[in-house]
Protein backbone atom coordinates (compact mmCIF):
# COMPACT_ATOMS: atom_id res chain seq x y z
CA UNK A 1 104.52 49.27 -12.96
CA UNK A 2 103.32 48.74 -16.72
CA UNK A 3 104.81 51.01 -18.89
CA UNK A 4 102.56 53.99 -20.47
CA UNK A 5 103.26 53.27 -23.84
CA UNK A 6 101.44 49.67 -22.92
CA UNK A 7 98.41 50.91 -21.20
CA UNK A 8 97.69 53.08 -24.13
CA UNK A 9 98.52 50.69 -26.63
CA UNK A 10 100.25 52.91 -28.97
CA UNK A 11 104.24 52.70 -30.28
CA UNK A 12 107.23 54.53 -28.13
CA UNK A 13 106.98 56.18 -31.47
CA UNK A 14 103.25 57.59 -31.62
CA UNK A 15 102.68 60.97 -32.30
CA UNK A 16 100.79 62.85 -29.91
CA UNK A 17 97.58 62.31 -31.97
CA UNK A 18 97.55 58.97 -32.09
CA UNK A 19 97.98 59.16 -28.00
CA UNK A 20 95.33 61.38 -28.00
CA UNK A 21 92.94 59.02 -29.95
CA UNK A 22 94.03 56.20 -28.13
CA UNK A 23 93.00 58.18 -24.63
CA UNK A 24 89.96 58.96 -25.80
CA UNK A 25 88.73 55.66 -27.17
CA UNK A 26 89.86 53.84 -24.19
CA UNK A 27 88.46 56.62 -21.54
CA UNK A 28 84.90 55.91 -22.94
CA UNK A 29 85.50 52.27 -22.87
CA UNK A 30 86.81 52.11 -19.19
CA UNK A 31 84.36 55.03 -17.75
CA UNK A 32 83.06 53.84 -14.59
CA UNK A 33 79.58 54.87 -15.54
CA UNK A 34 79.58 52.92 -18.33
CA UNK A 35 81.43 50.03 -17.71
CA UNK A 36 80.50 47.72 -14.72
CA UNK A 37 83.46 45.30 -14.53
CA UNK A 38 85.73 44.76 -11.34
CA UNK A 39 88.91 46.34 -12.85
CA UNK A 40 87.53 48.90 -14.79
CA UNK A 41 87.91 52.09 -12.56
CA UNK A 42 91.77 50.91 -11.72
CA UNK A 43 92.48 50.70 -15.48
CA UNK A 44 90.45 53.56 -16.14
CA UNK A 45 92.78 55.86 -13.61
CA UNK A 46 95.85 54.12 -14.98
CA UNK A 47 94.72 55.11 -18.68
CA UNK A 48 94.47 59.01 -17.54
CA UNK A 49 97.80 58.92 -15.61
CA UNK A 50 99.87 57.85 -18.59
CA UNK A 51 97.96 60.01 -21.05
CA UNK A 52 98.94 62.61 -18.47
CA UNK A 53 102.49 61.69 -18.56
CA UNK A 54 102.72 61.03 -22.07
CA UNK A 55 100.59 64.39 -23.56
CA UNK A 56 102.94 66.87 -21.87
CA UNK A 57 106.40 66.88 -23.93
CA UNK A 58 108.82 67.55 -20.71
CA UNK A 59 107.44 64.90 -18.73
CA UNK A 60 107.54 62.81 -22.28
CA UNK A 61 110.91 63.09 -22.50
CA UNK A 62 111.73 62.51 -18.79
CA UNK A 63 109.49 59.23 -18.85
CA UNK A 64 111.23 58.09 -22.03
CA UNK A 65 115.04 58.74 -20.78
CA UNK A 66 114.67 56.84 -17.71
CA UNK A 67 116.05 56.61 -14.19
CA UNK A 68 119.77 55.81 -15.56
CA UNK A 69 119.87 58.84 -17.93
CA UNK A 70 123.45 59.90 -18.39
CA UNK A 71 125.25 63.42 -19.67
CA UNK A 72 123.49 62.76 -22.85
CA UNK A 73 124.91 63.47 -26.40
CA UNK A 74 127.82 64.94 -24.67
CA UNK A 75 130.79 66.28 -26.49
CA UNK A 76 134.60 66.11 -25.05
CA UNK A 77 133.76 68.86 -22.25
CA UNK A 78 131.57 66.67 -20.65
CA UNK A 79 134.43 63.84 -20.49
CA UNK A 80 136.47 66.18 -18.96
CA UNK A 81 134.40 67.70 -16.07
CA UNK A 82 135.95 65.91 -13.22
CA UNK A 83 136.60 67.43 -10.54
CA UNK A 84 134.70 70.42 -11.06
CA UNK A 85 131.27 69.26 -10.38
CA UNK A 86 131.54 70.71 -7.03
CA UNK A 87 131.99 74.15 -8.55
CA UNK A 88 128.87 74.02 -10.56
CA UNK A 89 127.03 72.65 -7.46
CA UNK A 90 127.23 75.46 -5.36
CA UNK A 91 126.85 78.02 -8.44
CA UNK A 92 123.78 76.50 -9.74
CA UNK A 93 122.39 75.34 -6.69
CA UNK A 94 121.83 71.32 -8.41
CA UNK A 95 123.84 68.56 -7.52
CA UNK A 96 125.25 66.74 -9.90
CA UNK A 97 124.01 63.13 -11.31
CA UNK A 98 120.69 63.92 -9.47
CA UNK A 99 121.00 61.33 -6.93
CA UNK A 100 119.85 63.67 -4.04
CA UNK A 101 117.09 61.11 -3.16
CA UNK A 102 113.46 61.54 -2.47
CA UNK A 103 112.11 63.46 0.29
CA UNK A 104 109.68 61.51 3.13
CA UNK A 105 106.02 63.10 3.09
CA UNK A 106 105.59 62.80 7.01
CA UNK A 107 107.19 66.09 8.31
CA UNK A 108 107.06 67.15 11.57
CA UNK A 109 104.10 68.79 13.27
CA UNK A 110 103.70 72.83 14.46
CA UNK A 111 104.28 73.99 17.49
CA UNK A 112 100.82 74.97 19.63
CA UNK A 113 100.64 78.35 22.06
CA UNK A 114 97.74 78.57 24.91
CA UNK A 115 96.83 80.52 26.83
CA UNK A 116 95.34 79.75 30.25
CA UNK A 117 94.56 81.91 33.22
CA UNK A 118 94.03 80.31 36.55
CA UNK A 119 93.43 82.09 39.50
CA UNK A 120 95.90 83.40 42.45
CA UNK A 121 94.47 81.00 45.18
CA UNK A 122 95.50 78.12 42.20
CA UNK A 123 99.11 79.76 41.95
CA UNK A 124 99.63 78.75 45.64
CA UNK A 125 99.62 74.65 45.63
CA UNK A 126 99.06 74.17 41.66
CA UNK A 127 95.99 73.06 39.87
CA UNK A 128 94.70 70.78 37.13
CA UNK A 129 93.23 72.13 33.52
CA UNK A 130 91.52 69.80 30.66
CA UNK A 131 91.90 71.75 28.10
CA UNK A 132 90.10 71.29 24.77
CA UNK A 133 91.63 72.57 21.25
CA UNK A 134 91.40 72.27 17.82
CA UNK A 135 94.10 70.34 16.14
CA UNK A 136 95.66 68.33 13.61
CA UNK A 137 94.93 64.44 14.34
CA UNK A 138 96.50 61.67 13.00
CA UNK A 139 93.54 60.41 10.54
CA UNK A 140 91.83 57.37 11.69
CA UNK A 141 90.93 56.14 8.67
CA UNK A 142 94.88 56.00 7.03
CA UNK A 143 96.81 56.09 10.14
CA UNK A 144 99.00 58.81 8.40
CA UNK A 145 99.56 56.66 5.08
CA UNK A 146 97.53 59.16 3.08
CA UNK A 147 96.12 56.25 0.93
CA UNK A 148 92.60 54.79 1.01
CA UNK A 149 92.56 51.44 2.94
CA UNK A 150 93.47 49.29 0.57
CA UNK A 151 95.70 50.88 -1.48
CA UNK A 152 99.46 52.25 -1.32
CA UNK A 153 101.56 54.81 -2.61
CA UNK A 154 103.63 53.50 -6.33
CA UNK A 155 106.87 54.66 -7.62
CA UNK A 156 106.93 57.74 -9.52
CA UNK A 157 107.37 57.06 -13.34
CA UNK A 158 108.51 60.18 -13.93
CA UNK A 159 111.19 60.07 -11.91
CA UNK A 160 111.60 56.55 -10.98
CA UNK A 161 111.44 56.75 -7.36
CA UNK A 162 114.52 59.08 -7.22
CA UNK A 163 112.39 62.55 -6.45
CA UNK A 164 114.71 64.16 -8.79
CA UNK A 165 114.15 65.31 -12.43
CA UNK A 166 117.83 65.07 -14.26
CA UNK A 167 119.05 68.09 -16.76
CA UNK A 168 121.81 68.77 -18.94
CA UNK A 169 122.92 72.49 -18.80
CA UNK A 170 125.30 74.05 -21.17
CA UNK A 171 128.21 75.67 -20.05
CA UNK A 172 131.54 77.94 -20.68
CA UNK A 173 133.49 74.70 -19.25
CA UNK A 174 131.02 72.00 -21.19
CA UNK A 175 127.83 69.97 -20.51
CA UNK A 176 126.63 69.46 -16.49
CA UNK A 177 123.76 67.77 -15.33
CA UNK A 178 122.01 69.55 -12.75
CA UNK A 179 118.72 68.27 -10.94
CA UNK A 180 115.41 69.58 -9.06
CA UNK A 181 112.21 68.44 -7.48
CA UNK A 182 110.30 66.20 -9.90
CA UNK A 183 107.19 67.94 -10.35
CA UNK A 184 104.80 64.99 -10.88
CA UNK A 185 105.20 63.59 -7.47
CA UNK A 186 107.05 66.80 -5.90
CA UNK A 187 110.15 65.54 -5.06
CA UNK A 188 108.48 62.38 -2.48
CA UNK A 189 109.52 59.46 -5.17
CA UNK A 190 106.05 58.09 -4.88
CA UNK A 191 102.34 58.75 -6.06
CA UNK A 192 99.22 57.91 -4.21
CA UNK A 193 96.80 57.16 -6.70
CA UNK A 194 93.55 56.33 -4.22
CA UNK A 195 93.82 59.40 -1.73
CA UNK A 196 92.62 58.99 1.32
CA UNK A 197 88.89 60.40 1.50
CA UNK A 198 88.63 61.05 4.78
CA UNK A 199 92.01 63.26 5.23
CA UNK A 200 92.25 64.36 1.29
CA UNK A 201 95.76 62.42 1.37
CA UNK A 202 97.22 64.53 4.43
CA UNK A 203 97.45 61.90 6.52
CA UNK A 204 95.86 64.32 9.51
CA UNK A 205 92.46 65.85 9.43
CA UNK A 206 91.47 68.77 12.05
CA UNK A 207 89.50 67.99 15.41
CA UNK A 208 88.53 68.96 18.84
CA UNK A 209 90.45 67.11 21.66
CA UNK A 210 90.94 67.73 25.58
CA UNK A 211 94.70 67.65 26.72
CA UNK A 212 94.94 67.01 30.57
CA UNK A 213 97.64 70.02 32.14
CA UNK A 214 99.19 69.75 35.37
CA UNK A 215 99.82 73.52 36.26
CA UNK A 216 102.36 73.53 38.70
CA UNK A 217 102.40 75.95 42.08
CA UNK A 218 104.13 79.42 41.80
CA UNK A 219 103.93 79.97 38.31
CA UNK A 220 102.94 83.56 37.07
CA UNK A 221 101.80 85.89 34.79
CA UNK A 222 104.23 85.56 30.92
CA UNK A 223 105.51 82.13 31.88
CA UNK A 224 105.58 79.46 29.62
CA UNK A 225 105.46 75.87 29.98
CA UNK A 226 106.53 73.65 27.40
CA UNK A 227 104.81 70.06 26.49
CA UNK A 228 106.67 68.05 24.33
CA UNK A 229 105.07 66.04 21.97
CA UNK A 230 101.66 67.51 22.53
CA UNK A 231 101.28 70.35 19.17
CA UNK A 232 100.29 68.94 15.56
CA UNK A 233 100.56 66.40 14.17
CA UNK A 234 102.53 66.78 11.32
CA UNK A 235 101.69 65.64 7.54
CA UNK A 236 101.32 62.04 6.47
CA UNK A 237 101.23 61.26 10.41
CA UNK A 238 104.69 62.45 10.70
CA UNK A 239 105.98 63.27 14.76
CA UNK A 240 103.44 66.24 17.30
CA UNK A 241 105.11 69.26 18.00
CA UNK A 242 105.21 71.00 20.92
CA UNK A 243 102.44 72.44 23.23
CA UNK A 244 103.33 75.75 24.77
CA UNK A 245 101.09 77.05 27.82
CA UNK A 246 101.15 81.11 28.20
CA UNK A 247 99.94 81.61 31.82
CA UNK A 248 98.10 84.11 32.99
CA UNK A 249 96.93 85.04 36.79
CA UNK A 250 93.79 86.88 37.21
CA UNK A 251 93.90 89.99 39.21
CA UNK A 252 92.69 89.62 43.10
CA UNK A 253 90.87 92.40 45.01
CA UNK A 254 92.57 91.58 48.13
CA UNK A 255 95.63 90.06 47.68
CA UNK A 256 98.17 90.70 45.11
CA UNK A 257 102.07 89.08 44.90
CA UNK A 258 105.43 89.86 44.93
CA UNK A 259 107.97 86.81 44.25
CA UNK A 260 106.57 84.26 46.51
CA UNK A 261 105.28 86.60 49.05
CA UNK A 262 101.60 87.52 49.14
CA UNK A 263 100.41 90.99 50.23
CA UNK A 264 97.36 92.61 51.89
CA UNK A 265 95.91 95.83 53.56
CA UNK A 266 94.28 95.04 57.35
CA UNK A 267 92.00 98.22 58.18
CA UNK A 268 92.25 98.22 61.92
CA UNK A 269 89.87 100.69 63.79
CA UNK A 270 91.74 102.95 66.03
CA UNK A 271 90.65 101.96 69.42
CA UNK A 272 92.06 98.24 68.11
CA UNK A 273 95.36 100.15 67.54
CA UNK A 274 94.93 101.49 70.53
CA UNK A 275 94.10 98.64 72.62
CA UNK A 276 95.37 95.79 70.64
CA UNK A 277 93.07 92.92 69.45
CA UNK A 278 93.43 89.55 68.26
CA UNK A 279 91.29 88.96 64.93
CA UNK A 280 91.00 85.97 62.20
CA UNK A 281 91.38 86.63 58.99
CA UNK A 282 90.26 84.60 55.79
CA UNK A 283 93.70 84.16 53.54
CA UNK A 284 93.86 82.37 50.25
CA UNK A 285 94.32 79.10 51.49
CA UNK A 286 92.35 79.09 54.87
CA UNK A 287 92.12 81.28 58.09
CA UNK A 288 95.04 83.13 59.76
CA UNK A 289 95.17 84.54 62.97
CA UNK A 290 96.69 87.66 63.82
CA UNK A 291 97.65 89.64 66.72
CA UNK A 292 97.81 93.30 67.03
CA UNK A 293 99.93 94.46 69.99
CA UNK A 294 98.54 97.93 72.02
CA UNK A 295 99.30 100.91 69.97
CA UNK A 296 100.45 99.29 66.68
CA UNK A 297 101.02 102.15 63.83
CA UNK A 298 100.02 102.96 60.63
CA UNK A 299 102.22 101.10 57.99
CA UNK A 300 103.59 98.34 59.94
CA UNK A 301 103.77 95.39 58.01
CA UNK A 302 102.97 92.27 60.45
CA UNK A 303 104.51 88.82 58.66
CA UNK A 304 103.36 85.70 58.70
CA UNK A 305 105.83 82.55 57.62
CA UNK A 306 105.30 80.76 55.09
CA UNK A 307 102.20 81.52 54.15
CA UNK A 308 102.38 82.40 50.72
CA UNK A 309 103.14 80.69 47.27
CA UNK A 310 104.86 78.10 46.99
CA UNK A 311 108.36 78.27 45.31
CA UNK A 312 108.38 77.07 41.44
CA UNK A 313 111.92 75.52 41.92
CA UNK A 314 112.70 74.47 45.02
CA UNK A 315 110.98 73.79 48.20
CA UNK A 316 109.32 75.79 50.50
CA UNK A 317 106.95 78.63 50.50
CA UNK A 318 106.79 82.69 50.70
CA UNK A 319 105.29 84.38 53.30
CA UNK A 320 102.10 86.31 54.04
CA UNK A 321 102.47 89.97 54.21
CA UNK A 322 100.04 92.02 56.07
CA UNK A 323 100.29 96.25 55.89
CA UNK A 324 98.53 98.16 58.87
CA UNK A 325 96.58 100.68 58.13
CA UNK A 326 94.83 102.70 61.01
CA UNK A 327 91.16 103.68 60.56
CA UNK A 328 89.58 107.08 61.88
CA UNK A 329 86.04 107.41 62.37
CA UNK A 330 84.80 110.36 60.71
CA UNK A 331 80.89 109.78 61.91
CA UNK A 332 80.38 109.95 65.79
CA UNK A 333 77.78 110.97 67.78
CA UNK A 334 77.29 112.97 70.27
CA UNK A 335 78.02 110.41 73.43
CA UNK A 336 80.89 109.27 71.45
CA UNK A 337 82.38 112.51 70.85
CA UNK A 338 82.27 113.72 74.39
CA UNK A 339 84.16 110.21 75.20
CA UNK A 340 87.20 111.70 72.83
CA UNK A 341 87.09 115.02 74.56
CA UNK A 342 87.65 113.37 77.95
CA UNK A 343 90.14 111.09 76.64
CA UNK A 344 92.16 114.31 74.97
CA UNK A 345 91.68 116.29 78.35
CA UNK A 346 92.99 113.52 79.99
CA UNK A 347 96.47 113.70 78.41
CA UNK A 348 98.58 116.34 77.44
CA UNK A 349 99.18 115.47 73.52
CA UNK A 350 101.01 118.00 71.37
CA UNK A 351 99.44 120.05 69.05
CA UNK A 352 99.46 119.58 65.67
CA UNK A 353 102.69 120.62 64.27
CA UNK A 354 104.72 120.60 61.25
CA UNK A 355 107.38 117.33 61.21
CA UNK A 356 109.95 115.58 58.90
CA UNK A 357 108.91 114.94 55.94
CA UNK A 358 107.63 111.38 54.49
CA UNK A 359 105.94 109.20 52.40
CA UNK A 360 102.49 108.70 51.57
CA UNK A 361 100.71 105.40 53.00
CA UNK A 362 100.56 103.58 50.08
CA UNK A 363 104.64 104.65 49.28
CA UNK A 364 105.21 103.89 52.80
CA UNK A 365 103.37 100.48 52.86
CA UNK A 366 104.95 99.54 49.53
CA UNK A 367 108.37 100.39 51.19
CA UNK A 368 107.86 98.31 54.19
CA UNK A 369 106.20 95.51 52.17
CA UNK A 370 109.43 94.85 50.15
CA UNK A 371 111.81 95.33 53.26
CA UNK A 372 109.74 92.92 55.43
């Protein structure tokens, strides 16, 4: 790299004038809107970054001590510091001789949270999602380098590479040199002096893309999956975090779940409880047939084997669970009710009377449902 003092064509000695002047005659010579030739703009940006360097006194100094810059002007305490640099270290938070080394600009990407309802029928086998989110992409047009094609990053003259700036600090025991992040190139070692247009030097720009997810069967409601590798990506095309998918199960009318099981109310019309019937009923993942035996009760829960979700570790599946509940007609007419006197002549029931006490249906239903 050519040394400021060259570009600008001034002494190691010039005042901050005669930088100044020399800047300024130069900038107008090298403007790119004034001159035309190849080279200008490159010498033109190389002009401003050592007047940069060069007009601000700390960076100055930094620039002019170099990358090997010792104790400096040290006195007999700083001969004598030995083995106490580790003291100072962890009081003053440096490390001593600066030689902590330049940090890389590709960091790892965020983590990403979704959330992504699917329906109870999908709970029972599993189902497929393309999802489509907006992201961090690795930029096209740098692949993560952060520099226009073309171009590449060049060693920090401040610092010389090292990320570090170097300071002497006074102290009760003598001199110690203590370090922190250069500020030129912000502790990375490097400068990028053609940033990337397309990505403004991040090395990622934001889109839209679609992420293909593989939902597996008997997930539910607050679970998360986890996809490695499918977040962010991270800055200067450093590594993706992690996807999570929050999953939520929409609410059914008809059935609902508990565990693996799947539950639902059959209204049954009384002379069906009476007689017994046979019916078909439409489940969540086709027709099931049912059988009501002659006088079946209120509340009974009738069970059908594995028909219901399908277990999220391990094999095998739940069961279909299928509460009773007894309908009364309340609207008869006139033919009709003179059929129920005859059948109530006919036998002797008991008369209404007070009995032990008990649930309510829905209590009682719940009850048998988990006992099944």
């Amino acid at each position: 790299m050519a040394d400021h003092y060259d570009v600008l064509g001034v002494e190691r000695t010039a005042t901050p004038d005669e930088i100044k002047k020399a800047y300024r005659r130069l900038a107008r010579e090298l403007h790119p809107d004034v001159n035309s030739a190849p080279d200008a703009e490159e010498r033109f940006k190389a002009v401003t970054h050592a007047y940069d360097v060069l007009s601000d006194p700390g960076q100055r100094q930094s620039y002019d001590r170099g990358p090997q810059a010792g104790f400096g002007g040290g006195g007999g305490g700083a001969q004598g510091f030995g083995g106490f640099g580790d003291i100072f270290e962890t009081f003053f938070g440096g490390q001593q001789g600066g030689q902590r080394g330049p940090r890389s600009r590709a960091e790892r990407g965020q983590d990403a949270l979704l959330r992504v309802e699917v329906d109870l029928s999908e709970v029972i086998f599993g189902t497929h999602r393309d999802l489509e989110v907006d992201t961090a992409i690795l930029c096209e047009t740098c692949q993560g380098s952060c520099a226009q094609p073309g171009t590449h990053e060049v060693t920090c003259d401040i610092c010389h590479g090292t990320g570090q700036i170097s300071r002497t600090v006074r102290s009760l025991l003598g001199n110690v040199m203590t370090s922190s992040p250069c500020g030129t190139c912000r502790g990375y070692g490097t400068i990028i002096p053609a940033p990337c247009v397309t990505c403004q030097g991040q090395g990622r720009v934001r889109a839209r893309r679609t992420i293909p997810v593989d939902i597996p069967a008997g997930v539910d409601t607050g679970l998360r999956l986890q996809m490695p590798s499918q977040g962010e990506v991270g800055p200067a095309g450093g590594p993706q975090g992690d996807l999570y998918l929050e999953v939520k199960v929409r609410h059914h009318d008809i059935f609902s779940r508990n565990g693996d099981d799947l539950l639902c109310t059959l209204e049954v019309q009384m002379w069906d409880a009476v007689l017994g019937t046979t019916t078909t009923l439409k489940a969540l993942d086709g027709d099931v047939e049912v059988e009501l035996r002659p006088g079946i009760q209120s509340s009974e829960v009738l069970t059908v084997k594995s028909r219901g979700v399908t277990k999220l570790r391990g094999g095998g599946r739940g069961d279909l669970k299928i509460g009773v509940q007894v309908v009364t007609p309340t609207k008869l007419d006139h033919k009709q009710k003179e059929l129920m006197k005859q059948l109530a002549s006919a036998h002797k029931y008991p008369a209404p009377s007070l009995g032990q006490f008990q649930q309510g249906l829905f209590s009682k239903l719940r009850d048998r449902f988990m006992n099944a």
